[in-house]
PDB file of N, CA and C in Angstrom:
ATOM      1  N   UNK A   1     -45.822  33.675  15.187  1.00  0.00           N
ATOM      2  CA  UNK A   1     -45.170  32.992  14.091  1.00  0.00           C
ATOM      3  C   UNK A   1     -44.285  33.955  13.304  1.00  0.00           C
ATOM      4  N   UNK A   2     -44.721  34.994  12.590  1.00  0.00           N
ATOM      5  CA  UNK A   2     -43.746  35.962  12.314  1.00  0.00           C
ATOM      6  C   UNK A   2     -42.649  36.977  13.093  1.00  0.00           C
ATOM      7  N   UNK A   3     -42.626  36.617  14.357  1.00  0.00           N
ATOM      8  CA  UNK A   3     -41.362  37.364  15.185  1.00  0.00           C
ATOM      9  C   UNK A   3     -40.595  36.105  15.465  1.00  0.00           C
ATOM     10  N   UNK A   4     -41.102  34.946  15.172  1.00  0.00           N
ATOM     11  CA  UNK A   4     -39.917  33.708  15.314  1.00  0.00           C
ATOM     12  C   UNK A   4     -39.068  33.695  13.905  1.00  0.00           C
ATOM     13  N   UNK A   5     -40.364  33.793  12.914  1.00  0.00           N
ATOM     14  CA  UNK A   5     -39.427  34.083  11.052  1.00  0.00           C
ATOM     15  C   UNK A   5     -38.151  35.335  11.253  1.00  0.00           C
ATOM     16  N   UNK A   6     -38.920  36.569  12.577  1.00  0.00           N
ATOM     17  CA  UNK A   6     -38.012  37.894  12.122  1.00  0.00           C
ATOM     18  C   UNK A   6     -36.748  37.303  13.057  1.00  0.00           C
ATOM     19  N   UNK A   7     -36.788  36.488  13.713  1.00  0.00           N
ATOM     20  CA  UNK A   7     -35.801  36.037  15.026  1.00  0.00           C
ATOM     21  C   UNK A   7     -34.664  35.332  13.991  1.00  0.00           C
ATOM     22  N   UNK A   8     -35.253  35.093  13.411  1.00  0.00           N
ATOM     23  CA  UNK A   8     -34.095  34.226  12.393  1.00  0.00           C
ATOM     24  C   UNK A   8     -33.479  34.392  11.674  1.00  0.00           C
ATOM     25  N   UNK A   9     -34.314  35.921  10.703  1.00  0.00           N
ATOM     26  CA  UNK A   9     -33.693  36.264   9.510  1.00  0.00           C
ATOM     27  C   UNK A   9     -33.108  37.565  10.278  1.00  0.00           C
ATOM     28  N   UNK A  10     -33.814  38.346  11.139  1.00  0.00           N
ATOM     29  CA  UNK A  10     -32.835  39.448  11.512  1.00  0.00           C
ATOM     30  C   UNK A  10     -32.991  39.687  13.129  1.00  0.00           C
ATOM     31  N   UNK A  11     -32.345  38.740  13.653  1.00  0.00           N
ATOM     32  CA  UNK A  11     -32.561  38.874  15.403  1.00  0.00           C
ATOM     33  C   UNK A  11     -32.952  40.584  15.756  1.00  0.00           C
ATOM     34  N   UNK A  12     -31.571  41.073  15.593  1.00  0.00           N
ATOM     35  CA  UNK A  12     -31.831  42.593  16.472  1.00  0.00           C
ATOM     36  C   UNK A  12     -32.927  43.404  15.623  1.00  0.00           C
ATOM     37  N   UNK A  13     -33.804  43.317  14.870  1.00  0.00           N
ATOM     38  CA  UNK A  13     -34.748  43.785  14.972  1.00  0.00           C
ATOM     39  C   UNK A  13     -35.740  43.041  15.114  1.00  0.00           C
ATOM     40  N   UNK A  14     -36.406  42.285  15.539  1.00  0.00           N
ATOM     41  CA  UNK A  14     -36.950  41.566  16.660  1.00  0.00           C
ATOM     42  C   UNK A  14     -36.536  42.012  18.083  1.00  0.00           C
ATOM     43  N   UNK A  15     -35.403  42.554  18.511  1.00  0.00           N
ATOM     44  CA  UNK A  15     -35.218  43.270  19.698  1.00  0.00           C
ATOM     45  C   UNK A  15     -35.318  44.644  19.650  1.00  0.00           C
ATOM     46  N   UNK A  16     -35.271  45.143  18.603  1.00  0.00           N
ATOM     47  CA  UNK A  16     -36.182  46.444  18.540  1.00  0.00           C
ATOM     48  C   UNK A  16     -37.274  46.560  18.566  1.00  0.00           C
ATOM     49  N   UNK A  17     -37.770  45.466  18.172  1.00  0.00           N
ATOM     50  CA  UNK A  17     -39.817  45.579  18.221  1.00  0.00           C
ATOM     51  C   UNK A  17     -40.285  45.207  19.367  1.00  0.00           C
ATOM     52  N   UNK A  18     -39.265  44.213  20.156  1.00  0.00           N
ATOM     53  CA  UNK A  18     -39.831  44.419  21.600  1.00  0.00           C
ATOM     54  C   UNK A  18     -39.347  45.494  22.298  1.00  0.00           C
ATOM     55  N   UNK A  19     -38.638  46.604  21.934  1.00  0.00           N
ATOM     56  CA  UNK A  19     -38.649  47.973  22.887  1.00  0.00           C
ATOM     57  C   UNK A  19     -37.375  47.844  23.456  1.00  0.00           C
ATOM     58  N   UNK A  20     -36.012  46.574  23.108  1.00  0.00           N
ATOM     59  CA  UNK A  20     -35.097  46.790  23.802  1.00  0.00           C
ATOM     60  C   UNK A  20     -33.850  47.164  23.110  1.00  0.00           C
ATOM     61  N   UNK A  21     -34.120  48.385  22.758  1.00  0.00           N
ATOM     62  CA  UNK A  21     -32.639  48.870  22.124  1.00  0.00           C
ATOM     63  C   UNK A  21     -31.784  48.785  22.158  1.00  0.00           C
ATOM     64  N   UNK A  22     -30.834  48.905  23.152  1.00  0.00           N
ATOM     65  CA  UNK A  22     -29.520  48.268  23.840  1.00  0.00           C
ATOM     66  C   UNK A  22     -29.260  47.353  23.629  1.00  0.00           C
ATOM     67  N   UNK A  23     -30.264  45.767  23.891  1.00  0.00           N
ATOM     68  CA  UNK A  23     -29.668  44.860  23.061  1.00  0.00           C
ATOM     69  C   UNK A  23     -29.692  44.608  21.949  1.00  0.00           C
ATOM     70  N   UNK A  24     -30.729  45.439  21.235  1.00  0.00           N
ATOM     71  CA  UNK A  24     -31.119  45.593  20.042  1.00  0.00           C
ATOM     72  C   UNK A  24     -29.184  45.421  19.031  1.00  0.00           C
ATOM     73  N   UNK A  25     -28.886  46.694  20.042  1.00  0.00           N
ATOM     74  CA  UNK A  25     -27.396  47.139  19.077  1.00  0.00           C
ATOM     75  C   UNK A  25     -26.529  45.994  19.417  1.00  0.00           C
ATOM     76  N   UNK A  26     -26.573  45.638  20.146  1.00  0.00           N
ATOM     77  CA  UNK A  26     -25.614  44.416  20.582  1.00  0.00           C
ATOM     78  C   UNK A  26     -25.694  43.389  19.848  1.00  0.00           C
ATOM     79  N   UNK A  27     -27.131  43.304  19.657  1.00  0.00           N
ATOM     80  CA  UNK A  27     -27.478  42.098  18.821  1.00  0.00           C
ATOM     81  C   UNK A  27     -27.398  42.587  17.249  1.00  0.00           C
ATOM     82  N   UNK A  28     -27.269  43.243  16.828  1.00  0.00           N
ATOM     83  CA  UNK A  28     -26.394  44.049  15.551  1.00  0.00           C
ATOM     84  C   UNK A  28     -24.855  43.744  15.303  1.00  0.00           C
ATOM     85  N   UNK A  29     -24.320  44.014  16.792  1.00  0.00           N
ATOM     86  CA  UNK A  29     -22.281  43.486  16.397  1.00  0.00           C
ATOM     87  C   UNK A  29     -22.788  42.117  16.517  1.00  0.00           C
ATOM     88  N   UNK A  30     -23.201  40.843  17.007  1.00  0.00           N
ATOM     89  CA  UNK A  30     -23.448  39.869  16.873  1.00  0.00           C
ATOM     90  C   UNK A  30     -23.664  39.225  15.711  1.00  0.00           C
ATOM     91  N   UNK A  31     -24.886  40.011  15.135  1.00  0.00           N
ATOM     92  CA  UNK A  31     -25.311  39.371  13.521  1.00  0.00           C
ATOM     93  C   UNK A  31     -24.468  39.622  12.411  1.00  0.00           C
ATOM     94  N   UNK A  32     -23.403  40.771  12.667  1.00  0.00           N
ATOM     95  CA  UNK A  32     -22.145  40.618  11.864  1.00  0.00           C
ATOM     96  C   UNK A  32     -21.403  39.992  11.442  1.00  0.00           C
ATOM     97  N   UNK A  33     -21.027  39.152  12.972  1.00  0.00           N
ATOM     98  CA  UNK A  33     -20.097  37.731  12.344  1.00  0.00           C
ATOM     99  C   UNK A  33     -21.130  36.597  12.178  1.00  0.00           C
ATOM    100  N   UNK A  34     -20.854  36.068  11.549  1.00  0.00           N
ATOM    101  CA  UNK A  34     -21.011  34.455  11.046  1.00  0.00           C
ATOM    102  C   UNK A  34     -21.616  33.763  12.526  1.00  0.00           C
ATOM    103  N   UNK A  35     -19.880  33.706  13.439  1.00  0.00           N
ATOM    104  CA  UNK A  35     -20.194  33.018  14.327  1.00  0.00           C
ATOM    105  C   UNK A  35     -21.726  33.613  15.408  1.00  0.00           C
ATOM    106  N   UNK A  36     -21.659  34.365  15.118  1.00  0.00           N
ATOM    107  CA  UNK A  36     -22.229  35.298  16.205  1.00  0.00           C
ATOM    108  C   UNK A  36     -23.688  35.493  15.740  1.00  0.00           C
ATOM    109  N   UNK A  37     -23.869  35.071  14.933  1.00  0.00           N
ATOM    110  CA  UNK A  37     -25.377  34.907  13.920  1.00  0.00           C
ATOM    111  C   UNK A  37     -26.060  33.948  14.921  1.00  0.00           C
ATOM    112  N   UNK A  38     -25.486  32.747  15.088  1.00  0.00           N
ATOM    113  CA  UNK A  38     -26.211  31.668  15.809  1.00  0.00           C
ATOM    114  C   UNK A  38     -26.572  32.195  17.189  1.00  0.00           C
ATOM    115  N   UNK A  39     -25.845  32.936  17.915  1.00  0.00           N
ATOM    116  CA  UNK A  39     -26.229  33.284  19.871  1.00  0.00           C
ATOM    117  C   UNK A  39     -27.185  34.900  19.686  1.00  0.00           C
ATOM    118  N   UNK A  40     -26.895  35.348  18.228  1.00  0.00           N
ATOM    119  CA  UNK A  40     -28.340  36.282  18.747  1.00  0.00           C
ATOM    120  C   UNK A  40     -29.623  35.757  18.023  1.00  0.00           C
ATOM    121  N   UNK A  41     -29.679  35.032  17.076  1.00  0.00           N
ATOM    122  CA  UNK A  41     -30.941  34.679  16.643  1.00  0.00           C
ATOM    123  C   UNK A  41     -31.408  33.680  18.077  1.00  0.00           C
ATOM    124  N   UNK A  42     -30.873  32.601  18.965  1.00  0.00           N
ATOM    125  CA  UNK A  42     -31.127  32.329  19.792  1.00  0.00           C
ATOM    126  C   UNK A  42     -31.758  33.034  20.965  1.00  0.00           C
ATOM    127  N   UNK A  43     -30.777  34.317  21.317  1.00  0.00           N
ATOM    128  CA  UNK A  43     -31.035  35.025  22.132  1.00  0.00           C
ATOM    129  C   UNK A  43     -32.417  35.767  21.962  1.00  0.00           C
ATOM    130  N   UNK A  44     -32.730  36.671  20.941  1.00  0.00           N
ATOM    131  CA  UNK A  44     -33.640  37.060  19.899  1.00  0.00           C
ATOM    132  C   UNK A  44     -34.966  36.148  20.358  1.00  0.00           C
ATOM    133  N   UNK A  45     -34.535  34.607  20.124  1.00  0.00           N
ATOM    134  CA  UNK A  45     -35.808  33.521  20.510  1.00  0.00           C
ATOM    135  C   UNK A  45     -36.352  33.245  22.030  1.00  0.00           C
ATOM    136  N   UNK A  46     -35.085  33.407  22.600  1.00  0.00           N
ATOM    137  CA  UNK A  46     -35.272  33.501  24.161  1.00  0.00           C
ATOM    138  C   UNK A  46     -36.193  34.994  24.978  1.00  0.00           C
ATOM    139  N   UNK A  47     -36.030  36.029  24.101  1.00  0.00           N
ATOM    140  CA  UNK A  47     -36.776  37.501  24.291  1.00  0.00           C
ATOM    141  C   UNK A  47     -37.940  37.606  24.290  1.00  0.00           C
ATOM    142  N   UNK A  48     -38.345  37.063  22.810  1.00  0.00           N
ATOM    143  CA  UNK A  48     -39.608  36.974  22.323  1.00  0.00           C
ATOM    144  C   UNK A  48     -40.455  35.850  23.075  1.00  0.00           C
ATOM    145  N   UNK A  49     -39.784  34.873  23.429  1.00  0.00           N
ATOM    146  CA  UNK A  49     -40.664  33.725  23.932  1.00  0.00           C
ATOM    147  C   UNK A  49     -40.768  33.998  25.153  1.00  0.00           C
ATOM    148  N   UNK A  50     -39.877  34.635  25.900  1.00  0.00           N
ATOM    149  CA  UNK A  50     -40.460  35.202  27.525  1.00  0.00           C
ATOM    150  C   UNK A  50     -41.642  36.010  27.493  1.00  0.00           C
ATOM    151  N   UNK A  51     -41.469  37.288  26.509  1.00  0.00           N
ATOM    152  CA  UNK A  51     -42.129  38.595  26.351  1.00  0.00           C
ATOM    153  C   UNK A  51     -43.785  37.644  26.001  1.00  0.00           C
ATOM    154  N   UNK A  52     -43.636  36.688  25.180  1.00  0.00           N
ATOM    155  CA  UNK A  52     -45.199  36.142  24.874  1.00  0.00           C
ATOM    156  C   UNK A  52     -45.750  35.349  25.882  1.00  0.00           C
ATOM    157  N   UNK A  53     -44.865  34.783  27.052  1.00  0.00           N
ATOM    158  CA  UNK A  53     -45.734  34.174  27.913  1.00  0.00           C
ATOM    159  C   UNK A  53     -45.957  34.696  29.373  1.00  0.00           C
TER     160      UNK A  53
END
């Protein structure tokens, strides 16, 4: 429940806590723009929900 809250409010670190840095940063120029807020908090949700099942 709280890495779906961190998926939302700050995707790329949620991809730092699962260990993937690289996209971690990617998902950093992403959460910059506006537009780009929506495909990493998604992405972010897609990480975490693989990594838990």
């Amino acid at each position: 429940m709280i890495m779906i809250i961190i998926c939302f409010l700050a995707p790329w670190l949620a991809m730092f806590l699962r260990g993937k840095v690289l996209q971690g940063l990617l998902c950093i120029l992403l959460h910059l723009t506006i537009i780009g807020w929506i495909p990493a908090t998604i992405w972010a949700l897609a990480v975490t929900r693989k990594e838990a099942a």
